[in-house]
Protein backbone atom coordinates (compact mmCIF):
# COMPACT_ATOMS: atom_id res chain seq x y z
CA UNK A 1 4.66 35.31 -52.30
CA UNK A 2 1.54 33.82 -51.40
CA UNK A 3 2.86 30.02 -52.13
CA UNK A 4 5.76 31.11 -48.97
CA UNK A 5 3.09 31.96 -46.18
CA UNK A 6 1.36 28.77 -46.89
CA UNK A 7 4.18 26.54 -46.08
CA UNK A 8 5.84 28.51 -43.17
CA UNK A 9 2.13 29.03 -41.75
CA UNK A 10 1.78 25.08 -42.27
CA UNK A 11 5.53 24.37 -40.63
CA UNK A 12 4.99 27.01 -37.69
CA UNK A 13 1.70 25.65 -37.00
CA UNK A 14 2.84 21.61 -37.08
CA UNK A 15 5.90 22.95 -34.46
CA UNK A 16 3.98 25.06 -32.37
CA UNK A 17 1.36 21.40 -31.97
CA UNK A 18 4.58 19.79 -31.42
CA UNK A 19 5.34 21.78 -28.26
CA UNK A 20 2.34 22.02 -27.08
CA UNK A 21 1.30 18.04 -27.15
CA UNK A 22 3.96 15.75 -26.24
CA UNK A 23 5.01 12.59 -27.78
CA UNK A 24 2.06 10.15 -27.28
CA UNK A 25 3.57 7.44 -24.78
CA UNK A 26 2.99 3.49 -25.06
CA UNK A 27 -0.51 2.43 -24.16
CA UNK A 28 0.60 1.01 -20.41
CA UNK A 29 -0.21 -2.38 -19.32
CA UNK A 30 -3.69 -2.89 -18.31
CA UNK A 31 -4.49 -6.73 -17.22
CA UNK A 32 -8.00 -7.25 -15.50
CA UNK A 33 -8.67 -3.64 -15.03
CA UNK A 34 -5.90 -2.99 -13.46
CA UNK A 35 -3.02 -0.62 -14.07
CA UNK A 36 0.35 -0.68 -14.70
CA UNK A 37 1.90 2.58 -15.82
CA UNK A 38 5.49 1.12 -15.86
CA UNK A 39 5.02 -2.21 -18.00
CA UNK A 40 3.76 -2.03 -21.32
CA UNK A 41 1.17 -4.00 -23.79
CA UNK A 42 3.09 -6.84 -24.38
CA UNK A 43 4.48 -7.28 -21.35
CA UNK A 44 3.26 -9.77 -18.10
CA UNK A 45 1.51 -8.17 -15.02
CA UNK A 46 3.68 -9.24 -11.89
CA UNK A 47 3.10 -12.75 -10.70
CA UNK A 48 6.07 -13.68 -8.09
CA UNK A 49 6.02 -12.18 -4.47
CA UNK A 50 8.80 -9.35 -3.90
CA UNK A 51 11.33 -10.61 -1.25
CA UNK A 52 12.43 -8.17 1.73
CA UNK A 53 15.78 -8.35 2.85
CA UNK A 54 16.52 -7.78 6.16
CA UNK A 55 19.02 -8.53 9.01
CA UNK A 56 18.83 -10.26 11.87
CA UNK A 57 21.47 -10.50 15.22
CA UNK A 58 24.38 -12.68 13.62
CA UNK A 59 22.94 -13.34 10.15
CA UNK A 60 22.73 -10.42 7.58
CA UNK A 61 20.82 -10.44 3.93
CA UNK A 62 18.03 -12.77 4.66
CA UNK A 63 15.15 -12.90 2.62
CA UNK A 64 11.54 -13.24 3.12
CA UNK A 65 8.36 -12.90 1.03
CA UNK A 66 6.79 -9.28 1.20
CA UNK A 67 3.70 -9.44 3.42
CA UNK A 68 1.51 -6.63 4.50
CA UNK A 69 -1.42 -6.03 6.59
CA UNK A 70 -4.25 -3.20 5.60
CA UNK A 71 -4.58 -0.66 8.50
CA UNK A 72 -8.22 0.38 7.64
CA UNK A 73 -11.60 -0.62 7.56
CA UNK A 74 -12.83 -0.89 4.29
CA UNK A 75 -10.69 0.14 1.36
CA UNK A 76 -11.27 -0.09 -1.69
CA UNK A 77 -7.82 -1.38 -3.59
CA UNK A 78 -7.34 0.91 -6.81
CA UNK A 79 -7.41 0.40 -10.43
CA UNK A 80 -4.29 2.60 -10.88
CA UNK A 81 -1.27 3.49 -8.48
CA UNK A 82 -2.56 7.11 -8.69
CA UNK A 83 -4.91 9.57 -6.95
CA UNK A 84 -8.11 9.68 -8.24
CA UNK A 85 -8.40 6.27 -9.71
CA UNK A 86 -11.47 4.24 -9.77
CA UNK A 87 -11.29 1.29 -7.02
CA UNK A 88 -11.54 -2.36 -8.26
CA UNK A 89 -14.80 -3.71 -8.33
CA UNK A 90 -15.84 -6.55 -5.44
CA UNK A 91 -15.51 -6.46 -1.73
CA UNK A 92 -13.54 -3.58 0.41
CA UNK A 93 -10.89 -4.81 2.54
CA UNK A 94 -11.26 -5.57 5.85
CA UNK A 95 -8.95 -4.29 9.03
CA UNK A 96 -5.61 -6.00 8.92
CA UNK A 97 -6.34 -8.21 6.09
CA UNK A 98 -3.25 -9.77 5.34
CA UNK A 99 -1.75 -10.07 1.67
CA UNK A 100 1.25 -9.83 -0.66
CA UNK A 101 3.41 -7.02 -2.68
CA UNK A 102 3.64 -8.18 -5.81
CA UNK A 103 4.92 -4.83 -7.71
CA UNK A 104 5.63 -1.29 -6.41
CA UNK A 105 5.34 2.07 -7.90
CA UNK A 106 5.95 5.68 -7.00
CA UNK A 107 3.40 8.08 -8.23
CA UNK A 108 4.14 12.09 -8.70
CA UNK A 109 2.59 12.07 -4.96
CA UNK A 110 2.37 8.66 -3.34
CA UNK A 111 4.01 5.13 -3.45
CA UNK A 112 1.60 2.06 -4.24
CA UNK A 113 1.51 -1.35 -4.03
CA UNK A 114 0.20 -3.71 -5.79
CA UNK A 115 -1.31 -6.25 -3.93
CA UNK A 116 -2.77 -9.83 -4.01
CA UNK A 117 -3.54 -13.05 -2.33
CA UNK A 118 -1.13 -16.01 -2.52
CA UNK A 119 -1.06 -19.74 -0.88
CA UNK A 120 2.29 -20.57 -1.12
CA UNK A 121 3.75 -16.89 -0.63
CA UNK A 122 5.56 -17.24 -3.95
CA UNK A 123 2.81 -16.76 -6.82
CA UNK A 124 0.25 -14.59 -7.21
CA UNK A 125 -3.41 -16.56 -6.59
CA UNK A 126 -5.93 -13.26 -6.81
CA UNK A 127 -5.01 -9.57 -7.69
CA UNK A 128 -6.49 -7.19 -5.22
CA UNK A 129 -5.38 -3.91 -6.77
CA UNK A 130 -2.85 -1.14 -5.78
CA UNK A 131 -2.96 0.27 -2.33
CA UNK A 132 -0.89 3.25 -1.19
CA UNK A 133 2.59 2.05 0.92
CA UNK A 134 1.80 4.53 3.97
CA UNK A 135 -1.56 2.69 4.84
CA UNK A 136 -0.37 -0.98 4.71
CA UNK A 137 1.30 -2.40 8.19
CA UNK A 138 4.83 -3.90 6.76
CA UNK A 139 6.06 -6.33 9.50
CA UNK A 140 3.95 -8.69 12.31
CA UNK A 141 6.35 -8.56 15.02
CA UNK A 142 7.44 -5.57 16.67
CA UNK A 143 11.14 -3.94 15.46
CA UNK A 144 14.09 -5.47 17.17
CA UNK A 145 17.74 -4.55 17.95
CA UNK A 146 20.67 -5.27 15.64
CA UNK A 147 22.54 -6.00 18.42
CA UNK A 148 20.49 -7.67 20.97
CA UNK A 149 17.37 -8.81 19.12
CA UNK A 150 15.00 -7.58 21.51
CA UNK A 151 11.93 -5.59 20.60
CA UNK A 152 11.41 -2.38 20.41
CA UNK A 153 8.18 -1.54 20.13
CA UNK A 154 4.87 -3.49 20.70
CA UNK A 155 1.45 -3.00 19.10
CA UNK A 156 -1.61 -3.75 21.38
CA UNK A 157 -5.19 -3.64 19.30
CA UNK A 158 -8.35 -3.87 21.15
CA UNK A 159 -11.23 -4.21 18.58
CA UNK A 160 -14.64 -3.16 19.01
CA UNK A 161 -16.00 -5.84 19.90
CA UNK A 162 -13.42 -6.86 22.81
CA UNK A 163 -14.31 -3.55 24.40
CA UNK A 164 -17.90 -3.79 24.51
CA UNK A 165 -17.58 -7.19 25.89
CA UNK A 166 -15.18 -6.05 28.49
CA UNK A 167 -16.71 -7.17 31.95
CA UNK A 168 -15.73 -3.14 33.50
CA UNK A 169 -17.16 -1.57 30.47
CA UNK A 170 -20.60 -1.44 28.72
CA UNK A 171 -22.24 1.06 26.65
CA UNK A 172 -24.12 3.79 29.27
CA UNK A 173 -21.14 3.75 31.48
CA UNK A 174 -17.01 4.63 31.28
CA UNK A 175 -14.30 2.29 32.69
CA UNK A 176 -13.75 3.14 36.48
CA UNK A 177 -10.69 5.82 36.78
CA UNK A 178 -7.69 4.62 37.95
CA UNK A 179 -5.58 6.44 40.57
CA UNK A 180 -2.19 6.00 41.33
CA UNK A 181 -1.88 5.73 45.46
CA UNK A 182 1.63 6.25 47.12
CA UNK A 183 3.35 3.45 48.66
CA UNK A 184 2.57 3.27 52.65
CA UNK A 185 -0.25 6.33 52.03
CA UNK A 186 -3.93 5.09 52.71
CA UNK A 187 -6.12 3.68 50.39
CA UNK A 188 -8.94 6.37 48.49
């Protein structure tokens, strides 16, 4: 009787590990301390620029290297396309620095890029590390019309340092107010 308990105690306890610990996964891809959950050891960390398609007035499935902008003062690019991953080590980047999607993945949470520095727009020259997709700017001109081709939308940026410099403006005092005045009415 005893030699029974044993090996049912031994099975139950191997199946109820089992269900509690999943399958260990393939180690994922890491290539200069950086991350990539969806490749694995063995494989090559990303080295061509995506390509965008897009569409133009007259012309349709055109295809241009991925380019993005960063739309904050210094961030840190990731190790990992997750939250709560350490940042790369070396320098934060700056305001609309300007660089390259090389790879792209979607988190539980987020979607990340991963990013780097190219000269030709076609291979990769320095990895920067994964960003997340919602603070990168995606296009340098402003959206257009499919059937007309002129622009939407406009961004105007006024840095810092144009403001203070700005001949109406300095630091103890505000911009005079403006008032709108009638046609034909007298002047305030």
């Amino acid at each position: 009787m005893k030699r029974l308990i044993g090996p049912a105690c031994v099975a139950v306890a191997f199946f109820a590990l089992a269900m509690l610990c999943p399958a260990r996964q393939d180690d994922p891809l890491v290539v200069d301390g950086i991350e990539f959950p969806h490749l694995k050891k063995g494989d090559k960390m990303p080295e061509d620029v995506k390509l965008l398609t897009f569409d133009r007035p007259g012309k349709k499935g055109l295809k241009k290297p991925y380019k993005v902008w960063m739309a904050a003062e210094n961030y840190k690019p990731l190790s990992a396309p997750r939250t709560g991953a350490k940042p790369v080590p070396g320098k934060p980047m700056k305001w609309m620095h300007a660089c390259f999607v090389f790879d792209e993945f979607q988190s539980k949470d987020e979607t990340y890029l991963f990013v780097g520095e190219s000269e030709d727009a076609k291979k990769l020259l320095k990895p920067l590390g994964w960003c997340r997709k919602d603070w990168m700017v995606k296009d340098n001109e402003a959206l257009t019309t499919l059937t007309t081709g002129i622009h939407k939308k406009a961004m105007i940026v006024n840095t810092p340092e144009t403001l203070m410099t700005s001949p109406s403006c300095s630091s103890s005092t505000r911009p005079p107010s403006r008032t709108w005045t009638p046609p034909g009415s007298p002047p305030r």
